[in-house]
N, C-alpha and C. Protein backbone atom coordinates (compact mmCIF):
# COMPACT_ATOMS: atom_id res chain seq x y z
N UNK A 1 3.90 45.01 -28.40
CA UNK A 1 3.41 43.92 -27.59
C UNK A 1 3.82 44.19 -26.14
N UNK A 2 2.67 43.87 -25.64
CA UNK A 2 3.16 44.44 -23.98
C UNK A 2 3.12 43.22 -23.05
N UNK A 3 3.58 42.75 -22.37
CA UNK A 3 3.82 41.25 -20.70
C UNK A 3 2.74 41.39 -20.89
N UNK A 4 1.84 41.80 -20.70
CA UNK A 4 0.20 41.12 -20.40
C UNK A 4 -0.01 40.51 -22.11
N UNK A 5 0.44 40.64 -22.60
CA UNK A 5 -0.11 39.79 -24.33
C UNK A 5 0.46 38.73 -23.98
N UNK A 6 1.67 38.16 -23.00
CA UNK A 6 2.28 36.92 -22.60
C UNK A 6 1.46 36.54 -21.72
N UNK A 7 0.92 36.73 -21.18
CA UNK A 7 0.23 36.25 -20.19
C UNK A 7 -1.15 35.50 -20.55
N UNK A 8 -1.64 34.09 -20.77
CA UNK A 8 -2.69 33.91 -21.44
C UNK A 8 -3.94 33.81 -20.30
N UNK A 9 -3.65 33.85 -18.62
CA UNK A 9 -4.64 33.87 -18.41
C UNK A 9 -5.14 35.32 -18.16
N UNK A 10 -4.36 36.37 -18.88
CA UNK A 10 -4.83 37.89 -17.97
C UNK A 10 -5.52 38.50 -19.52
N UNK A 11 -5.49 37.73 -20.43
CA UNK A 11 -6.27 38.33 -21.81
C UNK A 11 -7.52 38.30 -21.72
N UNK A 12 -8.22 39.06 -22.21
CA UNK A 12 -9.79 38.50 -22.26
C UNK A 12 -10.20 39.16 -23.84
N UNK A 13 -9.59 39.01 -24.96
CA UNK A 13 -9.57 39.89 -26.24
C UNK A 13 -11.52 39.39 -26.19
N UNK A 14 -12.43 40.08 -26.94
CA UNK A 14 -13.70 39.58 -27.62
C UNK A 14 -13.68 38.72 -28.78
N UNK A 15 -12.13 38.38 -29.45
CA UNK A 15 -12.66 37.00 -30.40
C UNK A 15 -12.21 35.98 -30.04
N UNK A 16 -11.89 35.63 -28.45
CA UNK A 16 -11.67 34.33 -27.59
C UNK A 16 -12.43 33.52 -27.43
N UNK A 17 -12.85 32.33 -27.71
CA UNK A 17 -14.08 31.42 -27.25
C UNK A 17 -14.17 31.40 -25.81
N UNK A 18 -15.20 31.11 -25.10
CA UNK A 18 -15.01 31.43 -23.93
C UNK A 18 -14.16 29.97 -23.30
N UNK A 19 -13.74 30.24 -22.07
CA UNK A 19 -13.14 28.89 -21.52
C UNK A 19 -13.97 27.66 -20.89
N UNK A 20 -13.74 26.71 -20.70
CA UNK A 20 -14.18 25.67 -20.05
C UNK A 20 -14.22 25.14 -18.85
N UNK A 21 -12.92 26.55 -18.10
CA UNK A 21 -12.53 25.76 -17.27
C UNK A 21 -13.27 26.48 -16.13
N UNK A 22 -13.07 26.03 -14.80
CA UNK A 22 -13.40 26.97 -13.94
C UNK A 22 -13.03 27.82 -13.32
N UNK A 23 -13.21 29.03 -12.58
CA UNK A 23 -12.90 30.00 -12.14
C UNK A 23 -11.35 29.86 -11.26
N UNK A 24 -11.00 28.68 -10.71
CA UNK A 24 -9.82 28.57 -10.18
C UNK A 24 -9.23 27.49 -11.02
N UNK A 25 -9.39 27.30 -12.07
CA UNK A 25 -8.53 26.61 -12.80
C UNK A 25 -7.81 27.41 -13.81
N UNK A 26 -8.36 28.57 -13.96
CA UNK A 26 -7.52 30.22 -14.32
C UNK A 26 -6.71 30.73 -13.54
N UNK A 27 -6.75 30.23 -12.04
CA UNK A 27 -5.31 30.59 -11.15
C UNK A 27 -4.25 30.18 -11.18
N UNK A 28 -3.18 30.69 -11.42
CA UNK A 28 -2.02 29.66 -12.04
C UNK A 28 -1.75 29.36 -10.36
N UNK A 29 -1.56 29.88 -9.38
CA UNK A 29 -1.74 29.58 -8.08
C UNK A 29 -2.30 28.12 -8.13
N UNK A 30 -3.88 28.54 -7.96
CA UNK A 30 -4.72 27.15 -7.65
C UNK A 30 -3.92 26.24 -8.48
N UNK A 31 -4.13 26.10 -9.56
CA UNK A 31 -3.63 25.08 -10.64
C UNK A 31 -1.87 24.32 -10.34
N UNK A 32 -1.52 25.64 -9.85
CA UNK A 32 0.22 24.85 -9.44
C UNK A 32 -0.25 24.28 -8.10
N UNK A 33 -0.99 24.52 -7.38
CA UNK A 33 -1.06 24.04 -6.18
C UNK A 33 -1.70 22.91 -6.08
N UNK A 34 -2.72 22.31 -7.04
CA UNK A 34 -3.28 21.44 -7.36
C UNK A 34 -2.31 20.65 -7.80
N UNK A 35 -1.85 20.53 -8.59
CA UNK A 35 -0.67 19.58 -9.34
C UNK A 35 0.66 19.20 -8.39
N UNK A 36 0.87 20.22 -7.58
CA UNK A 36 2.03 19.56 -6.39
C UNK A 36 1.04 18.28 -5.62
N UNK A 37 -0.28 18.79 -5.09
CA UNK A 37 -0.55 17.88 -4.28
C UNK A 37 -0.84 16.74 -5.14
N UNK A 38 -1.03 16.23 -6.19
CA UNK A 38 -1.57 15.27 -6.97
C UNK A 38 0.07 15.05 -7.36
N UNK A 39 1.09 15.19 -7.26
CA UNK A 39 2.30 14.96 -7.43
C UNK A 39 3.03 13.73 -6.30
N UNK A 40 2.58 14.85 -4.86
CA UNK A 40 2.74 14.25 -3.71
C UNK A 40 2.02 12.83 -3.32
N UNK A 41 0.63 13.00 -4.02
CA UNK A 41 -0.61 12.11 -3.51
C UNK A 41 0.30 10.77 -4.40
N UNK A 42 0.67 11.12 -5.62
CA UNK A 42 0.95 9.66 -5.86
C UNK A 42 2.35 9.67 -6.06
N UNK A 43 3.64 10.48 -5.70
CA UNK A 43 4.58 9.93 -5.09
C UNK A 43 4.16 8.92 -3.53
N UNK A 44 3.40 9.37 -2.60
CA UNK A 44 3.43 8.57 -1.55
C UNK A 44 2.48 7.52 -1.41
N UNK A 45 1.63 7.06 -2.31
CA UNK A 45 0.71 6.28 -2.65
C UNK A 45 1.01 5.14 -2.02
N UNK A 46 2.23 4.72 -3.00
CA UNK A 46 3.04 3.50 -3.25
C UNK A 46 3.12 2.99 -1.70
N UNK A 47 3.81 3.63 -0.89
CA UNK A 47 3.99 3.66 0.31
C UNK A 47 3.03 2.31 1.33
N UNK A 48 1.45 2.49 0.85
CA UNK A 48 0.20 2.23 1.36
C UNK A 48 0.16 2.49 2.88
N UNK A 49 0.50 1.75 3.97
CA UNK A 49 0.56 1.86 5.17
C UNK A 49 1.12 2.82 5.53
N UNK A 50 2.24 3.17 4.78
CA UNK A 50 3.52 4.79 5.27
C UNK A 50 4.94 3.88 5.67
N UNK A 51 4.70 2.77 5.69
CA UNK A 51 6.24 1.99 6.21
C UNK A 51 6.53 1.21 5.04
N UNK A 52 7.79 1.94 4.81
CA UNK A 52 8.24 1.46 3.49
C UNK A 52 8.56 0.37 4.14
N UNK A 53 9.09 0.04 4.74
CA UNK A 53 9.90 -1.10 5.13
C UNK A 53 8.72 -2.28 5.09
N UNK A 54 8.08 -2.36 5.04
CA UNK A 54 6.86 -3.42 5.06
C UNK A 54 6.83 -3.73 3.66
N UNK A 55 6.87 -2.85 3.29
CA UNK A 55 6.37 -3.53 1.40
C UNK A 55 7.72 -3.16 0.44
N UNK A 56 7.32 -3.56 -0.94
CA UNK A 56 8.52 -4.07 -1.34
C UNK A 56 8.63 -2.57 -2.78
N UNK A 57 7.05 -1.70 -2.29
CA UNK A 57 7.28 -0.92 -3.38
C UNK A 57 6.65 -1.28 -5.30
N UNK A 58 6.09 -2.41 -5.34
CA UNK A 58 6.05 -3.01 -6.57
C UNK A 58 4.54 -3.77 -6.74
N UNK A 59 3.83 -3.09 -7.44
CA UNK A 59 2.06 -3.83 -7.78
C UNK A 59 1.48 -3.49 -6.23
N UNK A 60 0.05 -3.19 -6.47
CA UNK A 60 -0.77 -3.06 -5.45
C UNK A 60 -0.13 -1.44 -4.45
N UNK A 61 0.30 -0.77 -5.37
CA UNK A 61 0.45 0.39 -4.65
C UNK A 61 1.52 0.21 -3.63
N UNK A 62 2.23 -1.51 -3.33
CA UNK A 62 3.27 -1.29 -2.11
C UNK A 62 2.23 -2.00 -0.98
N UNK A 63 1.32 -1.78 -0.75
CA UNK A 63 0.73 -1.66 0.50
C UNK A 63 -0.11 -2.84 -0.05
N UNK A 64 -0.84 -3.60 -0.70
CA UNK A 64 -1.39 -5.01 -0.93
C UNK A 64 -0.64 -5.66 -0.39
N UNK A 65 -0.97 -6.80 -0.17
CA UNK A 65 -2.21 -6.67 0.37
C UNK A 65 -1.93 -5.69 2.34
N UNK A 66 -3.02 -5.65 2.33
CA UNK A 66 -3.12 -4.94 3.81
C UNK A 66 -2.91 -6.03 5.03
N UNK A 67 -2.02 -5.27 6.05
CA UNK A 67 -1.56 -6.47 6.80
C UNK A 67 -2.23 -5.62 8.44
N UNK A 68 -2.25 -6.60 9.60
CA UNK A 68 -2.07 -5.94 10.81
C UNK A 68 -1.06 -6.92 11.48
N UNK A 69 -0.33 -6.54 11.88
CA UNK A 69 0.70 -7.04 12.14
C UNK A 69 -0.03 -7.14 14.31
N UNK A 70 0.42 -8.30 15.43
CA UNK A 70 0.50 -7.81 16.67
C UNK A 70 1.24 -8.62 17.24
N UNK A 71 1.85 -8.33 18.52
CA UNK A 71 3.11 -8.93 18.94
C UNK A 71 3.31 -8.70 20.24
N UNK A 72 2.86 -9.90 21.06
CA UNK A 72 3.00 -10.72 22.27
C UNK A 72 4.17 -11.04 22.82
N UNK A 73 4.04 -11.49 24.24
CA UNK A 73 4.92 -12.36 24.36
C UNK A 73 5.47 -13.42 23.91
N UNK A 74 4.44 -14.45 23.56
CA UNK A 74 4.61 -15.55 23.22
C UNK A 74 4.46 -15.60 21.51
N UNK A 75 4.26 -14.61 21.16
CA UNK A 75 3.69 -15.13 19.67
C UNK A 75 4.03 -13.82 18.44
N UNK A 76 3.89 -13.99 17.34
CA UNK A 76 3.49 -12.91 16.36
C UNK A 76 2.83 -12.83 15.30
N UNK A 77 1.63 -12.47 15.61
CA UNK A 77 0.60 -12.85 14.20
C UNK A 77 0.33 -11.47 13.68
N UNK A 78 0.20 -12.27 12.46
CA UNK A 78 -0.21 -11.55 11.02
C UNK A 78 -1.28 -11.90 10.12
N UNK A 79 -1.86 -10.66 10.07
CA UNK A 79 -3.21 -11.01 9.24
C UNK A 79 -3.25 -10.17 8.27
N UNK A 80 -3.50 -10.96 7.05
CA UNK A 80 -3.54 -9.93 5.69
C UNK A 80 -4.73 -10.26 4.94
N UNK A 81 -5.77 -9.41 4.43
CA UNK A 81 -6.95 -9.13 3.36
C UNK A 81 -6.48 -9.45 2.05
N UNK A 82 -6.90 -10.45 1.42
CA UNK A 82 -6.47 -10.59 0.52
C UNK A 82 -7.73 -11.56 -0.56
N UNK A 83 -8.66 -10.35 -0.24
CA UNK A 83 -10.37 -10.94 -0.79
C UNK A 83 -10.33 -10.76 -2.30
N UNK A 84 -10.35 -11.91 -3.00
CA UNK A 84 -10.82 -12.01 -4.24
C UNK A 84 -9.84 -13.38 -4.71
N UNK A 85 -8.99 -14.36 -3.64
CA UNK A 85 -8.18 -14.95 -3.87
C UNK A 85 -8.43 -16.23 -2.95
N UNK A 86 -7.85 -16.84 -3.45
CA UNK A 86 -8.49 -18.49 -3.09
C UNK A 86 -6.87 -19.01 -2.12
N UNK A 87 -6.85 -19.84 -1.58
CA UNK A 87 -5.91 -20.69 -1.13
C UNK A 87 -4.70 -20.67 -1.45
N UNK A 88 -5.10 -21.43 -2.72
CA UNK A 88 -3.78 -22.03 -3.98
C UNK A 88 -3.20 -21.10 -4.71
N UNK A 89 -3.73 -19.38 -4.64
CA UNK A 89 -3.04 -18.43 -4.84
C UNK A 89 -2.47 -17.81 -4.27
N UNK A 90 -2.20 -18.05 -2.75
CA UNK A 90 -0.84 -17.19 -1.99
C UNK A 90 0.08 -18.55 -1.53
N UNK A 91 1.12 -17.79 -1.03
CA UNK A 91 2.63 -18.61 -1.14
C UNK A 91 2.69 -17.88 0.35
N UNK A 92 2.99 -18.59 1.31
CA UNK A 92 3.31 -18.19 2.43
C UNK A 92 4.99 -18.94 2.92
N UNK A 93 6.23 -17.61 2.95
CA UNK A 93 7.10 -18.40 3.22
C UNK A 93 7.88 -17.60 4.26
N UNK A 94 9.27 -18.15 5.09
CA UNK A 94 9.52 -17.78 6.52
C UNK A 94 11.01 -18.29 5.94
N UNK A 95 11.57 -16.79 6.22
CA UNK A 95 13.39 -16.52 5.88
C UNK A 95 13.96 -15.92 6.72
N UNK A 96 14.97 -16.00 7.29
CA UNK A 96 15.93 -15.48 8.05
C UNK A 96 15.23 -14.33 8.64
N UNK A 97 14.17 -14.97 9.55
CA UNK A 97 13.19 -14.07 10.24
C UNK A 97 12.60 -13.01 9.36
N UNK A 98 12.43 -13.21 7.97
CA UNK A 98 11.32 -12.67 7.16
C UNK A 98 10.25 -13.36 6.32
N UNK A 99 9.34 -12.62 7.12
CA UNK A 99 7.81 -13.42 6.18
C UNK A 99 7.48 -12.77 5.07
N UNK A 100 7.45 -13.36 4.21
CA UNK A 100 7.01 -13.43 2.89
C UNK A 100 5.67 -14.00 2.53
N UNK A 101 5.21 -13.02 1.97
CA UNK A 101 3.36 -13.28 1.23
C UNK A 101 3.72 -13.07 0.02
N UNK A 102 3.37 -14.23 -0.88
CA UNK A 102 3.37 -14.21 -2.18
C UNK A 102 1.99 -14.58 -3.13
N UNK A 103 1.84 -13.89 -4.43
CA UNK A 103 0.81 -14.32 -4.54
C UNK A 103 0.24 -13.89 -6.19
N UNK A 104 -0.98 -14.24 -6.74
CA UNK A 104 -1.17 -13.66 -7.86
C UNK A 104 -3.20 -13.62 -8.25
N UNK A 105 -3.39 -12.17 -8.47
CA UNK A 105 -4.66 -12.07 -8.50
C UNK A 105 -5.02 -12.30 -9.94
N UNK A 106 -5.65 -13.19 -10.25
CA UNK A 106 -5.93 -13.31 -11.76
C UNK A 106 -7.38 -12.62 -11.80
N UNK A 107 -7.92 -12.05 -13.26
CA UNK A 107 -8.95 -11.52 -13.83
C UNK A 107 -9.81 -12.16 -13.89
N UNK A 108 -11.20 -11.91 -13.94
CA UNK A 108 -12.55 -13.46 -13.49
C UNK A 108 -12.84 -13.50 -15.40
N UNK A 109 -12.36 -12.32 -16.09
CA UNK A 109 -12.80 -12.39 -17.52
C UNK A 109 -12.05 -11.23 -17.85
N UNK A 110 -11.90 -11.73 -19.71
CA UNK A 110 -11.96 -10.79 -20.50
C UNK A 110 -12.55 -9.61 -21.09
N UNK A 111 -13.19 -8.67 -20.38
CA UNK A 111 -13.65 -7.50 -20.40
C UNK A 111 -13.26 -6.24 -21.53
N UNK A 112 -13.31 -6.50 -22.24
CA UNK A 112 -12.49 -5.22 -23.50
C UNK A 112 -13.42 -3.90 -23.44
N UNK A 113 -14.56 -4.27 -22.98
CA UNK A 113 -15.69 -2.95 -23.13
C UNK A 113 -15.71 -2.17 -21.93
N UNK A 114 -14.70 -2.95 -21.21
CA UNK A 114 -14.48 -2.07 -19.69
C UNK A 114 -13.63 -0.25 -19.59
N UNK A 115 -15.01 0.78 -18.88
CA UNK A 115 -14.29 1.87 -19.62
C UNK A 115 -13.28 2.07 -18.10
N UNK A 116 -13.54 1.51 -17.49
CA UNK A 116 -13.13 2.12 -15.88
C UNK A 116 -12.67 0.87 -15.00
N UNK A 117 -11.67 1.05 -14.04
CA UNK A 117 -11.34 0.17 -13.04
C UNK A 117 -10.41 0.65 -12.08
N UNK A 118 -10.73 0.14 -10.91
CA UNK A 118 -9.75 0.64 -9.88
C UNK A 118 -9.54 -0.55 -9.34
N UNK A 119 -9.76 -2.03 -9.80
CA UNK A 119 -9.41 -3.00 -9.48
C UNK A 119 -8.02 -3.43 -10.14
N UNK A 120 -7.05 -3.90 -9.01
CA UNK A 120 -6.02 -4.65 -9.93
C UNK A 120 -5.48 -6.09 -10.03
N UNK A 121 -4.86 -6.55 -11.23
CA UNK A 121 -4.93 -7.90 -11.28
C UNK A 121 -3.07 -8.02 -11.59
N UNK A 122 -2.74 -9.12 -10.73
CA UNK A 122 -1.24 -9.36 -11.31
C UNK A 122 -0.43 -9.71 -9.93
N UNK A 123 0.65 -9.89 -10.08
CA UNK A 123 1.47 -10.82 -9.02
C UNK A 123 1.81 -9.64 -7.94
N UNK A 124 1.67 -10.00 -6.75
CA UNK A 124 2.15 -9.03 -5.01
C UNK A 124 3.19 -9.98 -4.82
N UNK A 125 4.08 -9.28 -3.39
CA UNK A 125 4.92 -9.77 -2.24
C UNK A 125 5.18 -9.08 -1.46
N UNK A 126 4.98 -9.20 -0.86
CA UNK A 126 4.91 -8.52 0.63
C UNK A 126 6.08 -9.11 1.94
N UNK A 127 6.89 -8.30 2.20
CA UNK A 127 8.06 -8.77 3.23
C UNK A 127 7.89 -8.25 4.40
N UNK A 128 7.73 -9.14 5.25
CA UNK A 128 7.72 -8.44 7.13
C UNK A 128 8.70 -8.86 7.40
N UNK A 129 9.91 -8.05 8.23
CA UNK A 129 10.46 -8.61 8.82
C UNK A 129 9.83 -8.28 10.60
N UNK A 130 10.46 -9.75 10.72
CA UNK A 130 10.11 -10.02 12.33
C UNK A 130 10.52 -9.54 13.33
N UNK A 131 11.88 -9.33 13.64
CA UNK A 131 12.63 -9.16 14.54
C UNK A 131 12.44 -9.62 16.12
N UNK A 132 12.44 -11.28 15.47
CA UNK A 132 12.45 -12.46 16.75
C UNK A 132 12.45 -13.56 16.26
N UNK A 133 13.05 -14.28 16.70
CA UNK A 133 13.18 -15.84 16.84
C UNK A 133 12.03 -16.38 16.66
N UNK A 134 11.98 -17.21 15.91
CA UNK A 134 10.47 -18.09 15.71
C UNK A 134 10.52 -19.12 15.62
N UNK A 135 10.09 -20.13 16.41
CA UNK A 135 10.31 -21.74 16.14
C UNK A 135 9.39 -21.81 14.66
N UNK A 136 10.23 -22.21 13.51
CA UNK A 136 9.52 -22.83 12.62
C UNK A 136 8.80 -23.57 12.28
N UNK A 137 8.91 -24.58 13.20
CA UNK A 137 8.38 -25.70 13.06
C UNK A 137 7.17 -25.94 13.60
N UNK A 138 6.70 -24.81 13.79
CA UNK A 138 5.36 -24.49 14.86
C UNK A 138 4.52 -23.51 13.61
N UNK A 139 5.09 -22.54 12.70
CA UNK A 139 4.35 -21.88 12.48
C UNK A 139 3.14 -22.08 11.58
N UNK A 140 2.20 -21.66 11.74
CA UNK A 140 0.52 -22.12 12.02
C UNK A 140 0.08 -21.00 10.52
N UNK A 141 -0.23 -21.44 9.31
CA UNK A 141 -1.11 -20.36 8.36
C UNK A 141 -2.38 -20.73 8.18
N UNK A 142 -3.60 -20.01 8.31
CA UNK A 142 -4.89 -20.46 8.03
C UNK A 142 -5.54 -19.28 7.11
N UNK A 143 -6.22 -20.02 5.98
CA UNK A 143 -7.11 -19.10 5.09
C UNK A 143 -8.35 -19.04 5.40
N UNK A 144 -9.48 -17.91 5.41
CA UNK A 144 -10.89 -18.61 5.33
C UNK A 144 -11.27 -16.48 4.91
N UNK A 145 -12.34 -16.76 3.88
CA UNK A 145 -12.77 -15.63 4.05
C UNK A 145 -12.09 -14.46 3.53
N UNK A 146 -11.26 -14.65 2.98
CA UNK A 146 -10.74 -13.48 2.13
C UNK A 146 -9.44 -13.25 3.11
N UNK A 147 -9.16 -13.99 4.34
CA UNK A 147 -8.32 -13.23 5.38
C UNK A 147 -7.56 -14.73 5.55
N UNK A 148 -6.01 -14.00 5.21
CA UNK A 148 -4.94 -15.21 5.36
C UNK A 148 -4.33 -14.77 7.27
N UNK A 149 -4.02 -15.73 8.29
CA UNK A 149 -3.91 -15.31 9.20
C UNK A 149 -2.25 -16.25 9.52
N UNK A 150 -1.88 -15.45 9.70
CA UNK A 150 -0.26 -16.14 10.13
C UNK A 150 0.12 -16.50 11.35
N UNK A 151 0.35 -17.37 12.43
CA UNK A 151 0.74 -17.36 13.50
C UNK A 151 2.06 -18.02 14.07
N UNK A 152 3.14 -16.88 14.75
CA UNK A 152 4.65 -17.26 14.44
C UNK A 152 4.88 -17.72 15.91
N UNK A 153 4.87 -18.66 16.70
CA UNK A 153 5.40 -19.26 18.06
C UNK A 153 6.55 -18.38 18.01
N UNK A 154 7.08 -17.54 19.06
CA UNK A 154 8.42 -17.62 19.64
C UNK A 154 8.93 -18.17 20.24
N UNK A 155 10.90 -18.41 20.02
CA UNK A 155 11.36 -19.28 20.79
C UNK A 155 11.51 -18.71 21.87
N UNK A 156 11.82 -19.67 23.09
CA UNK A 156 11.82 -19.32 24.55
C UNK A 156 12.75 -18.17 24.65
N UNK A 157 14.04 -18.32 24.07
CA UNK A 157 14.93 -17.23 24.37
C UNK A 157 14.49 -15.67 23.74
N UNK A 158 13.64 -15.72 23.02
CA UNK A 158 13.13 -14.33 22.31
C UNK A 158 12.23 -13.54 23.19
N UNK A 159 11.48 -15.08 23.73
CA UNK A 159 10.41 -14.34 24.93
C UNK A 159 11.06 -13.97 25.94
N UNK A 160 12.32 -14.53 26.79
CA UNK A 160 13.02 -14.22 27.63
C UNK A 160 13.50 -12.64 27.38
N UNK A 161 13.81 -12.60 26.30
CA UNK A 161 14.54 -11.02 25.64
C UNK A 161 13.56 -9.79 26.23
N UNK A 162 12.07 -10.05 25.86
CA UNK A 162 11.61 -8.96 26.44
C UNK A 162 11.89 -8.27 27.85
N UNK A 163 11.98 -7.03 27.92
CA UNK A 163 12.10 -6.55 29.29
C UNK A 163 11.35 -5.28 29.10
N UNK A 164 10.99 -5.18 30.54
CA UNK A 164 10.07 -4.03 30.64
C UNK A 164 10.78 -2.63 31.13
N UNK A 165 10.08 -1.87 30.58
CA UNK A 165 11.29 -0.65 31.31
C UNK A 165 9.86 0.22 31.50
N UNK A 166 10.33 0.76 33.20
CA UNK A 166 9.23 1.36 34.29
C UNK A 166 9.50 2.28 33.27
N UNK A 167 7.85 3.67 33.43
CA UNK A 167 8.27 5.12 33.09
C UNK A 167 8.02 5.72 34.68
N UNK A 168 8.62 7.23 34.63
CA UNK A 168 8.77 7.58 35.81
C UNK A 168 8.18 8.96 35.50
N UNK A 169 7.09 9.42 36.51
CA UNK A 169 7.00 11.03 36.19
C UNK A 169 7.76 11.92 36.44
C-alpha cells in the first residue's frame, strides 16, 4: 500500500462511482477554505451591526432588531425596525442611562408543512447604553409602521459637557 491509497481524493481506481461533487469540492484547499469562511461568517453573525456592545448576543442574531442610533446637542434618538410587531409587543425601558428594547415576535400560524424559513419568532433585548444624562421625565416613545422611534431630552448639564475641539493642519 502506497500514501496515495490514503489519499481519497488522488484515487481514481475504475470501480469508483463517479463523484457528485464538483471540481473544487475535490480540493481539500478549496473545501478547507470554504469551511473557515462559513466558520467565520457565523462566528460573527451574532455580532449584527459589528458592536457587540449594542446587543446582548442572544435571538435575532444579536443585532434585532436594527437600530440607528443619532446624537445632538440637545437630544438622543433611537430608531429601531421592528416590522411584523404591533405596540403591545415591545417594552421600552430607561436604566442607569441604559435603554432597553424588549420584546416578543410571535408566529401568525402553525405551519408544520413549512420546508424553509429565514424568519424568526421568539423573545429580543436590545441594550444601548447612552452615555448622557437624560431627563426622564421627558422621554418621548412613538410606534407607527413597523418603526419604534425613541426620543431622549438631555439634561442641561450633559449639553453643557459637550466641547468642541478645533483640528489643525
Amino acid at each position: 500500500m502506497s500514501v496515495r491509497d490514503l489519499i481519497p481524493w488522488g484515487r481514481n481506481n475504475g470501480n469508483q462511482v463517479p463523484s457528485l461533487l464538483r471540481d473544487d469540492d475535490r480540493d481539500p484547499f478549496l473545501s478547507l477554505h470554504r469551511e473557515v469562511n462559513r466558520l467565520f461568517d457565523d462566528a460573527f453573525r451574532r455580532f449584527g451591526s459589528g458592536l457587540p456592545a449594542f446587543g446582548n448576543g442572544f435571538g435575532f442574531s444579536g443585532g434585532w432588531p436594527s437600530v440607528e442610533i443619532s446624537d445632538t446637542d440637545k437630544q438622543i434618538t433611537v430608531t429601531a425596525e421592528v416590522p411584523g410587531l404591533e405596540e403591545k409587543d415591545i417594552e421600552v425601558l430607561l436604566n442607569d442611562g441604559v435603554l432597553t428594547l424588549k420584546g416578543e415576535k410571535h408566529s401568525e400560524n402553525e405551519d408544520k408543512d413549512r420546508r424553509f424559513s429565514e424568519r424568526y419568532y421568539g423573545r429580543f433585548e436590545r441594550r444601548i447604553p447612552l452615555g448622557a444624562e437624560i431627563k426622564e421625565d421627558q422621554v418621548d416613545a412613538r410606534f407607527k409602521n413597523g418603526v419604534l422611534t425613541v426620543v431622549l431630552p438631555k439634561t442641561e448639564e450633559a449639553q453643557s459637557q459637550v466641547k468642541r475641539i478645533a483640528i489643525k493642519s
